[in-house]
Protein backbone atom coordinates (compact mmCIF):
# COMPACT_ATOMS: atom_id res chain seq x y z
CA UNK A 1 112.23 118.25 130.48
CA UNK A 2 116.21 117.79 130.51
CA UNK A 3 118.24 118.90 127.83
CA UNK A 4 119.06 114.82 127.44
CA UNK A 5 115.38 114.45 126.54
CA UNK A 6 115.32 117.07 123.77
CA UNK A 7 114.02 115.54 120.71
CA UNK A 8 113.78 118.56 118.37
CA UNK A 9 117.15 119.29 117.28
CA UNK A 10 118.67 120.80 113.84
CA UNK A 11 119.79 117.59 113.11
CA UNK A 12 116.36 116.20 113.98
CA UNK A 13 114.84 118.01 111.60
CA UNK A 14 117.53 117.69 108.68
CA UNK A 15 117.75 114.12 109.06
CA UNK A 16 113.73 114.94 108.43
CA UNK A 17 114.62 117.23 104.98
CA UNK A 18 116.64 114.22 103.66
CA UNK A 19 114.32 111.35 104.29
CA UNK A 20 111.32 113.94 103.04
CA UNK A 21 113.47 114.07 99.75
CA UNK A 22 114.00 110.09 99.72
CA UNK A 23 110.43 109.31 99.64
CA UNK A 24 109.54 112.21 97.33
CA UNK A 25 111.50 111.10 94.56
CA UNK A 26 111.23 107.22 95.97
CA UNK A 27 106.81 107.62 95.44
CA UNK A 28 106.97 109.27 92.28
CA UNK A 29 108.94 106.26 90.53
CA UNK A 30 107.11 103.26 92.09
CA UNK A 31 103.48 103.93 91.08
CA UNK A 32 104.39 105.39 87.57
CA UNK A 33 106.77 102.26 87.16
CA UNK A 34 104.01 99.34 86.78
CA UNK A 35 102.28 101.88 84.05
CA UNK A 36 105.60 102.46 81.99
CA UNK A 37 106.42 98.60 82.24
CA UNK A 38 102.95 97.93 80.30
CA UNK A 39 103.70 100.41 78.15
CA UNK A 40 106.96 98.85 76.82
CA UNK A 41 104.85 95.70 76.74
CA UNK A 42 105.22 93.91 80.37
CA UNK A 43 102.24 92.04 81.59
CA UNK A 44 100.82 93.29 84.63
CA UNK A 45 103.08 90.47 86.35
CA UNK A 46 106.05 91.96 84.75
CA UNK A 47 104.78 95.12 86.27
CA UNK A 48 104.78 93.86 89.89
CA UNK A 49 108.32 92.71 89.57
CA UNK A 50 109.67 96.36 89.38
CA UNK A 51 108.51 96.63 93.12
CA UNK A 52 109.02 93.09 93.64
CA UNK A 53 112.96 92.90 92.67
CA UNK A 54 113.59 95.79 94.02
CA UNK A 55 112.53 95.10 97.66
CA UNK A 56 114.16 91.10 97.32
CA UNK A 57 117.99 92.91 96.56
CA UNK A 58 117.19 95.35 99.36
CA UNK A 59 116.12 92.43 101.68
CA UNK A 60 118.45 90.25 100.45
CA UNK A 61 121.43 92.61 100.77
CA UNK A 62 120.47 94.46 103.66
CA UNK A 63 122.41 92.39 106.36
CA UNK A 64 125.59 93.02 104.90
CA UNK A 65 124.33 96.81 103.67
CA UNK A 66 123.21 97.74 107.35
CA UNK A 67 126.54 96.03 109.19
CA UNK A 68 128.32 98.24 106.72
CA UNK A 69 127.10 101.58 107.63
CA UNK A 70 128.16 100.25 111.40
CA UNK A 71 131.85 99.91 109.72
CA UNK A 72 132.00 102.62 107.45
CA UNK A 73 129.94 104.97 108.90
CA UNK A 74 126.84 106.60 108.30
CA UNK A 75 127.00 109.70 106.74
CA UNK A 76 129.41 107.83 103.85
CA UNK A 77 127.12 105.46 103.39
CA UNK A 78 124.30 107.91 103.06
CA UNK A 79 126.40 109.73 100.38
CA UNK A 80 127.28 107.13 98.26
CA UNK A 81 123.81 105.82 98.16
CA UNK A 82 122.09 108.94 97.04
CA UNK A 83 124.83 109.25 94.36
CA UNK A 84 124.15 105.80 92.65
CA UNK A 85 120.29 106.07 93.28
CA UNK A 86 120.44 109.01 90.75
CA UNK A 87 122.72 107.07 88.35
CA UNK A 88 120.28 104.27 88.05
CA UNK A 89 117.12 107.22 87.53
CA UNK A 90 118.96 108.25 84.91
CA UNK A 91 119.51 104.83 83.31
CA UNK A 92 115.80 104.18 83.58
CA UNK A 93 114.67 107.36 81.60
CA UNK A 94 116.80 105.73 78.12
CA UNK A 95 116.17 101.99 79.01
CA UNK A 96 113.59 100.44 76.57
CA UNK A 97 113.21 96.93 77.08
CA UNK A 98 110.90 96.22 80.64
CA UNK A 99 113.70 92.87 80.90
CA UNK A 100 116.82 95.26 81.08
CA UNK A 101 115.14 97.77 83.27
CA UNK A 102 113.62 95.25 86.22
CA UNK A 103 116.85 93.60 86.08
CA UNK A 104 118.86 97.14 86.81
CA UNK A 105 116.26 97.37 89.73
CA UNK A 106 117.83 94.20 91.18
CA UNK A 107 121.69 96.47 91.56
CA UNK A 108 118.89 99.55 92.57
CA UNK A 109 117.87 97.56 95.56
CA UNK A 110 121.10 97.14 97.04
CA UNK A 111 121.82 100.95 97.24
CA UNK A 112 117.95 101.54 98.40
CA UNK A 113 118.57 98.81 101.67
CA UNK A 114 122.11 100.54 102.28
CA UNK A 115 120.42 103.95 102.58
CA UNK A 116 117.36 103.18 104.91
CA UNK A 117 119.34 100.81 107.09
CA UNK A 118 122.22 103.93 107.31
CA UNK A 119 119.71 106.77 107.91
CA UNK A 120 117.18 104.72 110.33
CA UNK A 121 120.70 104.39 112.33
CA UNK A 122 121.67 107.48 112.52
CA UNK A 123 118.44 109.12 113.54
CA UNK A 124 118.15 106.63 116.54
CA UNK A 125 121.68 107.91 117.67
CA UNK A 126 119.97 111.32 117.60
CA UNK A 127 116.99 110.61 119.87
CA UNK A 128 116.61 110.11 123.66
CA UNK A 129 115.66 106.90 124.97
CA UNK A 130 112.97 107.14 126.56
CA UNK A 131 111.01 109.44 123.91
CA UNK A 132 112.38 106.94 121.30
CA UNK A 133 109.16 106.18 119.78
CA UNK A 134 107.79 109.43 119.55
CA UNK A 135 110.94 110.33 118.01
CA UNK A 136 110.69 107.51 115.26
CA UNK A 137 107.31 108.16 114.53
CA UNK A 138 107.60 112.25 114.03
CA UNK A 139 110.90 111.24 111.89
CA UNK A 140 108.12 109.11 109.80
CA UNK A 141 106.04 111.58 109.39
CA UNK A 142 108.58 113.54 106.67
CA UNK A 143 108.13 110.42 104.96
CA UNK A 144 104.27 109.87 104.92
CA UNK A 145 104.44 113.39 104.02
CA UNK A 146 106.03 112.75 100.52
CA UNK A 147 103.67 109.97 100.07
CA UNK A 148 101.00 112.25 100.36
CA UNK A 149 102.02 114.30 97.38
CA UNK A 150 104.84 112.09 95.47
CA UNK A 151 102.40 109.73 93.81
CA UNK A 152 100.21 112.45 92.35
CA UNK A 153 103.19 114.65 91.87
CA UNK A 154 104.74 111.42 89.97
CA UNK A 155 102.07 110.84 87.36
CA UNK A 156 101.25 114.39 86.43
CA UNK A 157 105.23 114.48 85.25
CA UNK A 158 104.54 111.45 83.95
CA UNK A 159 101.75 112.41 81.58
CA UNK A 160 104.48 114.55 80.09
CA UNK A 161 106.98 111.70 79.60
CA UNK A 162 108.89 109.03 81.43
CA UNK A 163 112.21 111.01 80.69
CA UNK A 164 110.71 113.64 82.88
CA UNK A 165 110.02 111.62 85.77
CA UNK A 166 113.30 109.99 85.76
CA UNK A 167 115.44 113.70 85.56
CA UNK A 168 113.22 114.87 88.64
CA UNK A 169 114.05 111.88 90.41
CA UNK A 170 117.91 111.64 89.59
CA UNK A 171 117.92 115.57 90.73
CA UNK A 172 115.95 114.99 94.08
CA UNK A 173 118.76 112.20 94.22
CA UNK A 174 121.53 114.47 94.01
CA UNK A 175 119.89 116.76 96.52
CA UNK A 176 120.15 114.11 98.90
CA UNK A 177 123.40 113.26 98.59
CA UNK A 178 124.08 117.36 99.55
CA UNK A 179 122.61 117.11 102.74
CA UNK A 180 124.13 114.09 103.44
CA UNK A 181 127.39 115.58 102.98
CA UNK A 182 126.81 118.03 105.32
CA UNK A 183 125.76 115.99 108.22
CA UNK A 184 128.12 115.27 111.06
CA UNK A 185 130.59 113.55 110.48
CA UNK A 186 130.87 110.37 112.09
CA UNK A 187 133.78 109.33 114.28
CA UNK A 188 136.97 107.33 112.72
CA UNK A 189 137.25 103.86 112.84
CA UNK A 190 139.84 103.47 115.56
CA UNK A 191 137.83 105.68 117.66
CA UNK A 192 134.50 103.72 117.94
CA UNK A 193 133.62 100.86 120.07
CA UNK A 194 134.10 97.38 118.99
CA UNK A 195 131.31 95.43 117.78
CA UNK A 196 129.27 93.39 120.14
CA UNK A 197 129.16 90.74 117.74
CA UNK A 198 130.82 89.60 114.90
CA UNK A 199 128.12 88.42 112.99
CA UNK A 200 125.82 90.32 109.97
CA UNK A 201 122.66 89.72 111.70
CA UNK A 202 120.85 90.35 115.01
CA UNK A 203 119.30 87.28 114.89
CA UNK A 204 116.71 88.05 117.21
CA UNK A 205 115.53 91.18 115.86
CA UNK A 206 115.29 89.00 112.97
CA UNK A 207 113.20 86.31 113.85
CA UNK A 208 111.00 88.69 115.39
CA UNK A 209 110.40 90.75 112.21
CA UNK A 210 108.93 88.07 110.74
CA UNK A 211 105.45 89.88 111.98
CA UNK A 212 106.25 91.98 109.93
CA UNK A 213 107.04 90.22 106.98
CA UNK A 214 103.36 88.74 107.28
CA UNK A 215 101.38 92.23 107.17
CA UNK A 216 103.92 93.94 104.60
CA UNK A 217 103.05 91.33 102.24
CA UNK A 218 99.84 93.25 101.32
CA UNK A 219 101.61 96.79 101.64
CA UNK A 220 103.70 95.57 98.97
CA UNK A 221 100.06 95.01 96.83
CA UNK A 222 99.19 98.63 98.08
CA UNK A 223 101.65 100.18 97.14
CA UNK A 224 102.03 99.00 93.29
CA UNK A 225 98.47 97.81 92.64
CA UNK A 226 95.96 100.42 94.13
CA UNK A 227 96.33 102.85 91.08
CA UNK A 228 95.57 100.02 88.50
CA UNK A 229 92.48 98.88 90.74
CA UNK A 230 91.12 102.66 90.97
CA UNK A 231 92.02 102.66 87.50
CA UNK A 232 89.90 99.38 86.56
CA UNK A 233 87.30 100.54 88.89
CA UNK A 234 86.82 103.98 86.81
CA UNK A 235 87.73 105.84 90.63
CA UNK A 236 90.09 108.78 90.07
CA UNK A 237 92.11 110.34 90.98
CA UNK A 238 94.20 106.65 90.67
CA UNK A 239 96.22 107.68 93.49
CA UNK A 240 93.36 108.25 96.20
CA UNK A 241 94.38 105.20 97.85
CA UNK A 242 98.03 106.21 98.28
CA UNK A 243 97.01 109.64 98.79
CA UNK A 244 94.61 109.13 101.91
CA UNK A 245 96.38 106.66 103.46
CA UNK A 246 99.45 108.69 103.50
CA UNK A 247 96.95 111.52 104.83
CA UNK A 248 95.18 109.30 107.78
CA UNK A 249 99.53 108.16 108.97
CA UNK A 250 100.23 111.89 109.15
CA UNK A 251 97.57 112.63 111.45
CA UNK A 252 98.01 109.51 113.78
CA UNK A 253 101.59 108.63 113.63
CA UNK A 254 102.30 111.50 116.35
CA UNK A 255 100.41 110.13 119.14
CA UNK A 256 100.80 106.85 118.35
CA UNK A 257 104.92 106.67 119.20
CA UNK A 258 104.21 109.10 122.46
CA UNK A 259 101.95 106.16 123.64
CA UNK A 260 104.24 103.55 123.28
CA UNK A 261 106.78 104.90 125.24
CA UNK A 262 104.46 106.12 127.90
CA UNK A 263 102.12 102.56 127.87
CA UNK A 264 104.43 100.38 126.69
CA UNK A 265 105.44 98.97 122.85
CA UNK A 266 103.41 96.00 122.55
CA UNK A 267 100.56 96.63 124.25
CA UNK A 268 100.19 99.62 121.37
CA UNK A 269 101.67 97.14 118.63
CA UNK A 270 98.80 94.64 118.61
CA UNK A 271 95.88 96.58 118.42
CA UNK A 272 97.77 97.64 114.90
CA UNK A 273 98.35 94.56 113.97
CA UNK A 274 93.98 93.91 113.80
CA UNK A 275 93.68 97.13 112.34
CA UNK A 276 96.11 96.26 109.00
CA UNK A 277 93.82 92.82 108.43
CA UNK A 278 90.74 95.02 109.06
CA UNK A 279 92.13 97.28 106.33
CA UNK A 280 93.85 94.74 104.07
CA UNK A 281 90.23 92.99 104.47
CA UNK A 282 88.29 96.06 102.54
CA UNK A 283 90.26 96.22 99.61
CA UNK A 284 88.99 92.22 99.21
CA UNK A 285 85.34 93.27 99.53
CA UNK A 286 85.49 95.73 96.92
CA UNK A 287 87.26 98.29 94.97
CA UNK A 288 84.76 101.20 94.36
CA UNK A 289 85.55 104.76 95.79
CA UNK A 290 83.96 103.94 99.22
CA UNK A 291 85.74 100.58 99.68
CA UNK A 292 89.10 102.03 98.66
CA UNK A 293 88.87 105.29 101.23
CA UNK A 294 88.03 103.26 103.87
CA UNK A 295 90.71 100.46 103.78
CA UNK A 296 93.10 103.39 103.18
CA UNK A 297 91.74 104.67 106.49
CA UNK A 298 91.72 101.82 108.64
CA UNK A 299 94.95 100.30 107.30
CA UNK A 300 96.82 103.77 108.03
CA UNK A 301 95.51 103.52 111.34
CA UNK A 302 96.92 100.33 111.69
CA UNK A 303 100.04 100.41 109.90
CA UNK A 304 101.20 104.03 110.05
CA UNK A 305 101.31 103.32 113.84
CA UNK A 306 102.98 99.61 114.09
CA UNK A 307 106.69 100.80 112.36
CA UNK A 308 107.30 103.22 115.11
CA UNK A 309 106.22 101.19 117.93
CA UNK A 310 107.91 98.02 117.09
CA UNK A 311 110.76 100.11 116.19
CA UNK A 312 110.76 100.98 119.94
CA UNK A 313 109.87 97.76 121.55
CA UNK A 314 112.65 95.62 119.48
CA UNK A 315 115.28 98.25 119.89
CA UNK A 316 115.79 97.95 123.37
CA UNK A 317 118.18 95.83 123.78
CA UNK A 318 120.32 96.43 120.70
CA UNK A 319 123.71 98.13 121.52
CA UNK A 320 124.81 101.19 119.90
CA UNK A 321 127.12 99.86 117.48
CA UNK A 322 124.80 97.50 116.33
CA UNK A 323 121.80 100.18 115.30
CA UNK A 324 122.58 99.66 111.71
CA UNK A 325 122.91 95.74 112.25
CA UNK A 326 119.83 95.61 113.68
CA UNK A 327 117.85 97.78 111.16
CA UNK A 328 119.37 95.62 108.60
CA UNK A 329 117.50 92.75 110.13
CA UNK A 330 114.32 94.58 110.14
CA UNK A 331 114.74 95.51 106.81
CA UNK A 332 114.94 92.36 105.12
CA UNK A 333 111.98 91.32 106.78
CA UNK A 334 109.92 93.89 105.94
CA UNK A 335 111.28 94.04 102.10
CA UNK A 336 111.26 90.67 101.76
CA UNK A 337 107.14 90.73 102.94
CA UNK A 338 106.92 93.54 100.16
CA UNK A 339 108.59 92.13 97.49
CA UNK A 340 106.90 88.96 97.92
CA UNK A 341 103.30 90.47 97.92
CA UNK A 342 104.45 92.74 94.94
CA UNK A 343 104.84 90.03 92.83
CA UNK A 344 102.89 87.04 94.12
CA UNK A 345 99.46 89.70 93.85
CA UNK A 346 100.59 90.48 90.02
CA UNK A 347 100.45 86.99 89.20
CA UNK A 348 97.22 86.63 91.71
CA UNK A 349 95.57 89.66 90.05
CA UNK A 350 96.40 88.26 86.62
CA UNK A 351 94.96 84.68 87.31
CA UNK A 352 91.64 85.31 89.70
CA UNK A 353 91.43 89.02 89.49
CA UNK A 354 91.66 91.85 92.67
CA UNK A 355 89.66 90.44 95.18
CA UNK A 356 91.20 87.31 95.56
CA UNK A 357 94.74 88.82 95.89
CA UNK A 358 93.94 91.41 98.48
CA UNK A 359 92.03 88.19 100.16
CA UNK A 360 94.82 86.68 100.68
CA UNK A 361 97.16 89.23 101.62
CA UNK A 362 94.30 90.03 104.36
CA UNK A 363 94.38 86.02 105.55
CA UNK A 364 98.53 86.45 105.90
CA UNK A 365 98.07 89.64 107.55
CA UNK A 366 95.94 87.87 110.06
CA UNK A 367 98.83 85.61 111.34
CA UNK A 368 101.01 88.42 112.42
CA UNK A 369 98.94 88.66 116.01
CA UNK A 370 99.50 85.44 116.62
CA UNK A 371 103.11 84.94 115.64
CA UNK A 372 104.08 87.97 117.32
CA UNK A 373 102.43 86.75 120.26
CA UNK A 374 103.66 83.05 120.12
CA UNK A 375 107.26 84.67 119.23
CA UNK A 376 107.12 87.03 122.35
CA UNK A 377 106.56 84.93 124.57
CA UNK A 378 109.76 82.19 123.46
CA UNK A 379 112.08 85.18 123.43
CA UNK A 380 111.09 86.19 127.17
CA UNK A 381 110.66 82.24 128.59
CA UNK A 382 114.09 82.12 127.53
CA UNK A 383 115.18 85.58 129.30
CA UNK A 384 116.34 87.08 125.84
CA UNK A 385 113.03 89.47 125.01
CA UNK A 386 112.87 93.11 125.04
CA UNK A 387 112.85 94.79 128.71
CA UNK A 388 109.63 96.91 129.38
CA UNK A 389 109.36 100.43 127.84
CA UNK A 390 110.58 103.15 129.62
CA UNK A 391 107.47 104.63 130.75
CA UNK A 392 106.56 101.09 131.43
CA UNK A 393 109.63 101.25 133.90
CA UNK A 394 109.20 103.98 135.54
CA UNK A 395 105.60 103.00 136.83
CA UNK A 396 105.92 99.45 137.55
CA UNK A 397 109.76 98.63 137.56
CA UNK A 398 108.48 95.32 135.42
CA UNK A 399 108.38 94.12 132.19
CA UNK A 400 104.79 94.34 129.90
CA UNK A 401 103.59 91.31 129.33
CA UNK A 402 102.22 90.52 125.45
CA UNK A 403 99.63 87.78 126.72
CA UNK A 404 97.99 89.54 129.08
CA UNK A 405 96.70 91.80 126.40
């Protein structure tokens, strides 16, 4: 292998430390958050909102947040997020009306989309090419990893107070914005290369994403509804859910990104795309013990493996000094999906009860296949898609072709 292809670097693996401690502190404050909404009197639609508004602003803001870090660079932008993302834990811990505190998570969002877009760039501009993929999805992996532990971690300092919860978080903040400091610095403004394009948005990348809007509408139900349904269900602990499907991504997520590059993006991509409505599916049927583990399984299959992948496939045609453009794009599709299954499943939940919200978040996560598909296949009649993959390349000197799957 050529030193050009090395993908474990020190920078690899502290760009893995500070997205480990992003997620860590990130997990601990969105499960607990629905719970300490209700307890300052919030409906359980009030408590999807917290989830909800926060992924809109990040959505909403992460065009301009992502072209930023292109501008600005980075590392500053990395810095100056971590900073105000332990301001606003602070602010939480002494807030105590549910109206003030979801509408602070609308100013949190912006900062959360300016951070993901910034670090998701620079970690590309670490990794080779043609192990891109597998790159991305060991990167992930520090962040399943926090999910693994963060939620349970989050509610046993939560038993002991909200106050507590919000100090660990601000401090895991302020750790962040350390090792952000010390990365490398990035290179002054006169020195980089202009921008391809003037606009906010990669517009294709965009349009693209909207797959992924359509299968991260029930993540965004996962991710602040599965505790309450264990909890209504009388399964414990209330975090299994989050807990095993955190566990299943860490185990597959490593092959997963080594076979796109080697077999090509897509043709991994759809299978993953069945898998989440298989998953999403099970929560619908029920939400006993059994049901739970086993959507949690399926659905990390499915989903744990799909970031990294399409990660890869869409990226190949996006210029350097657009990376943070680009992940801005993909960003507000995917929050936008989240946000808008966090709070359409509170008020689903709240009307017709579990079942029927995770039913429907399984029917939306259906039409991703197809739109991907349908979407493809525009892009490349018009000569504007994705080239093959590189391993793709290298064995057929062609480009993969989504409907012959």
């Amino acid at each position: 292998m050529s030193s050009s292809d090395r993908l474990f670097t020190p920078r690899f693996f502290v760009m893995c430390g500070f997205t480990f401690t992003v997620f860590l502190s990130a997990f601990q404050l969105l499960p607990t958050a629905p719970f300490h909404i209700q307890d300052l009197g919030g409906s359980t639609f009030a408590s999807g909102l917290f989830l909800g508004f926060l992924t809109y602003s990040s959505a909403l803001s992460a065009p301009l947040t992502g072209s930023s870090a292109d501008r600005l660079g980075t590392r500053r932008v990395l810095i100056v997020a971590s900073i105000a993302l332990s301001i606003f834990s602070l602010a939480y811990a002494f807030i105590t009306d549910y109206r003030v505190l979801l509408g602070l998570v609308l100013i949190h969002g912006v900062f959360w989309s300016g951070l993901l877009s910034a670090s998701a760039a620079y970690m590309t501009s670490l990794l080779p090419e043609r192990r891109r993929a597998e790159g991305i999805g060991y990167w992930g992996l520090s962040s399943v990893a926090a999910i693994a532990v963060a939620p349970t971690v989050g509610f046993w300092i939560y038993q002991r107070g909200w106050l507590w919860l919000c100090v660990v978080g601000a401090a895991l903040n302020l750790m962040m914005a350390v090792i952000a400091f010390n990365l490398r610095r990035d290179p002054p403004l006169a020195a980089r290369a202009p921008a391809r394009q003037s606009g906010l948005l990669e517009w294709r990348v965009l349009i693209i994403s909207g797959c992924l809007f359509l299968y991260s509408f029930g993540y965004g139900g996962i991710t602040s509804f599965t505790a309450l349904y264990a909890d209504a269900n009388g399964v414990t602990p209330k975090s299994i859910y989050l807990t095993t499907l955190a566990i299943v991504i860490l185990l597959t997520r490593p092959m997963a990104g080594r076979l796109g590059d080697r077999f090509g993006y897509a043709r991994v991509f759809v299978p993953c795309l069945v898998l989440i409505s298989i998953g999403m599916a099970c929560l619908a049927f029920g939400g006993t013990r059994v049901w739970m583990v086993s959507s949690a399984v399926i659905f990390g299959i499915g989903f744990g493996t799909a970031y990294p992948v399409y990660v890869g496939y869409v990226m190949q045609d996006v210029a350097a000094d657009r990376r943070g453009a680009a992940f801005g794009a993909i960003l507000a599709a995917f929050d936008t999906g989240i946000g808008t299954g966090s709070t359409s499943m509170g008020l689903l939940i709240q009307q017709f009860g579990y079942a029927t919200a995770f039913g429907v978040a399984a029917a939306l996560s259906a039409l991703a296949l197809p739109y991907f598909v349908a979407v493809d296949r525009v892009f490349k009649s018009n000569g504007d898609g994705p080239r093959g993959s590189p391993g793709a390349d290298r064995r057929a000197a062609g480009q993969e072709k989504v409907g012959s799957l």
